[in-house]
Protein backbone atom coordinates (compact mmCIF):
# COMPACT_ATOMS: atom_id res chain seq x y z
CA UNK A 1 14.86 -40.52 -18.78
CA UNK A 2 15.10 -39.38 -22.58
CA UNK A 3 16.38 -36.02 -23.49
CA UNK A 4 13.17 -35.08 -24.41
CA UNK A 5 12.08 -35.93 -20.51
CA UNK A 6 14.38 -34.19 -19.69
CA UNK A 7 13.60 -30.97 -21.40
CA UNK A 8 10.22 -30.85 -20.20
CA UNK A 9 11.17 -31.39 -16.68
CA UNK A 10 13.59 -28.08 -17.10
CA UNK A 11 11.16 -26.28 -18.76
CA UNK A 12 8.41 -27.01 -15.88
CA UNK A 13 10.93 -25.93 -13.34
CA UNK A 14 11.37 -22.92 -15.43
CA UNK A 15 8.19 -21.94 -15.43
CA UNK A 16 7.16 -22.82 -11.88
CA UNK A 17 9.86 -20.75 -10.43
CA UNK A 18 9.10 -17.49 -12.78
CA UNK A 19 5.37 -17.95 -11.71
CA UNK A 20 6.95 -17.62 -8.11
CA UNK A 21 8.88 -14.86 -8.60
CA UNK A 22 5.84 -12.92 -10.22
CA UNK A 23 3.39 -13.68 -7.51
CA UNK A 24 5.89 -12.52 -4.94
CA UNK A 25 7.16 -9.42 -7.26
CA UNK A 26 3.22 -8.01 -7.19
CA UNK A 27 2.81 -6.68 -3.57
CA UNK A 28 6.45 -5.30 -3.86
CA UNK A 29 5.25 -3.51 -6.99
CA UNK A 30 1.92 -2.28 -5.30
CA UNK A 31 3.39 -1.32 -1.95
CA UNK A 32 6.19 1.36 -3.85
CA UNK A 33 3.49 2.78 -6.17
CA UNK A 34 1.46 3.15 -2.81
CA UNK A 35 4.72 4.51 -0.97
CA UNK A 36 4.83 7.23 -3.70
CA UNK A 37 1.54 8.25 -3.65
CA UNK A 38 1.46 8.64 0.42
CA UNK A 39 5.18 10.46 0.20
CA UNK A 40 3.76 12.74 -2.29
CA UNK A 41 -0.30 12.91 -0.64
CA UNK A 42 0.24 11.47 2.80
CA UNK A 43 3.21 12.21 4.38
CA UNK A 44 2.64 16.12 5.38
CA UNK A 45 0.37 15.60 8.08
CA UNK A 46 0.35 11.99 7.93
CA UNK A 47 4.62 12.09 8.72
CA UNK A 48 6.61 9.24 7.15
CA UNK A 49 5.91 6.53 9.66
CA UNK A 50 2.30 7.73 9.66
CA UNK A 51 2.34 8.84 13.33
CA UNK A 52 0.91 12.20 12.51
CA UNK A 53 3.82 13.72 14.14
CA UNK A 54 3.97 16.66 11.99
CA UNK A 55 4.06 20.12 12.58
CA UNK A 56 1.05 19.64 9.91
CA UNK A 57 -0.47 16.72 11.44
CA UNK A 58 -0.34 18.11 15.53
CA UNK A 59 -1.80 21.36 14.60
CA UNK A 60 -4.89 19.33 12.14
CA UNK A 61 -4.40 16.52 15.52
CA UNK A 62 -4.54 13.84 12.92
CA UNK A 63 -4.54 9.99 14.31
CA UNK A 64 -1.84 7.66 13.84
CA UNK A 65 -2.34 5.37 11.17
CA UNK A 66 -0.70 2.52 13.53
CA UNK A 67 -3.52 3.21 16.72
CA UNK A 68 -5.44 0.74 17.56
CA UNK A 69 -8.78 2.95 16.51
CA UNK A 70 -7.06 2.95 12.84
CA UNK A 71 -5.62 -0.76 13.11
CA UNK A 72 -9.61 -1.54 13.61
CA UNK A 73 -10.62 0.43 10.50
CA UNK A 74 -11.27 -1.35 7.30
CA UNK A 75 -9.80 -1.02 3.52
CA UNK A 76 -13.17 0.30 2.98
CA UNK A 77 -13.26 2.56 5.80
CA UNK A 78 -10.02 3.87 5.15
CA UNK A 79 -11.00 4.23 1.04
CA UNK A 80 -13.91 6.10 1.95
CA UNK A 81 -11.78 8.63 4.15
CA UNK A 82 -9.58 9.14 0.99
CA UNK A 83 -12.27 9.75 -0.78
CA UNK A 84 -14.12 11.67 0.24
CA UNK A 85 -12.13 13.57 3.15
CA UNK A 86 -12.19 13.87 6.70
CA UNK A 87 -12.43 16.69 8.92
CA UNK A 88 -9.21 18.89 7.61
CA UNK A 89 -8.32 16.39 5.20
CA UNK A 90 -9.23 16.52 1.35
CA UNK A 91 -11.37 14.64 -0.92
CA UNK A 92 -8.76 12.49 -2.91
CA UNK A 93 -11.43 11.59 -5.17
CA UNK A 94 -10.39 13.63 -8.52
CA UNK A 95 -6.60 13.47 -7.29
CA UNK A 96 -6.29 9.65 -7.31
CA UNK A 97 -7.39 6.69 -9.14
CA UNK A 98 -8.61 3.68 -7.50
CA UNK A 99 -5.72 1.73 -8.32
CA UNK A 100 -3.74 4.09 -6.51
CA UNK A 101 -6.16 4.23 -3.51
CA UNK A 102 -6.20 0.84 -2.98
CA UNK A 103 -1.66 0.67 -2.92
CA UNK A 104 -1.86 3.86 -0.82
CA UNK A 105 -4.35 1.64 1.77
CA UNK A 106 -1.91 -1.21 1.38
CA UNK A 107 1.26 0.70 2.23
CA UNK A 108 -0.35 2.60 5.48
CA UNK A 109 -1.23 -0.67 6.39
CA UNK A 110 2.42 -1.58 5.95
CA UNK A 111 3.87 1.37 8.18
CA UNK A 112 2.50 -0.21 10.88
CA UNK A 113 4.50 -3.57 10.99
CA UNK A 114 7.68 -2.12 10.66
């Protein structure tokens, strides 16, 4: 192979493995912007591992995030419930943007594989 083959072959295996590391950097990305919004939102009633085991979330008797009721629950369902509220819980409508709705749905989700 030339030099110039040679290049292009480097350059492709450049590429190719920044593309990787971008596509696997994303979720990272989304799931700590989502971590910080349900620290900051979440995590008072919700509790850290989302068991609702909160002085907060006993007294409001919040479900855990990881029961199999919530485990059935869609992104959509659970969007909605930010939303608009449930219950005790507020309307997170005017507090968060979608963006951040959507990573906050992603990282419960998370809490539950751990």
């Amino acid at each position: 192979m030339t030099i110039r083959g040679n290049w292009y072959v480097k350059a492709a295996v450049a590429l190719t493995a920044l593309a990787v590391i971008l596509l696997l950097s994303a979720p990272a990305q989304a799931q700590g912007a989502g971590e910080k919004v349900y620290k900051a939102k979440c995590a008072g009633c919700h509790g850290p591992d989302g068991a609702g085991a909160t002085a907060a979330g006993k007294a409001m008797k919040v479900t855990s995030l990881c029961s199999d009721e919530a485990k059935k629950a869609s992104d959509a369902a659970w969007t909605e419930i930010i939303v608009k509220g449930k219950n005790k819980m507020p309307a997170y409508d005017k507090k968060l943007s979608e963006a951040e709705i959507k990573d906050v749905v992603a990282y419960m989700r998370s809490l539950c594989k751990k």
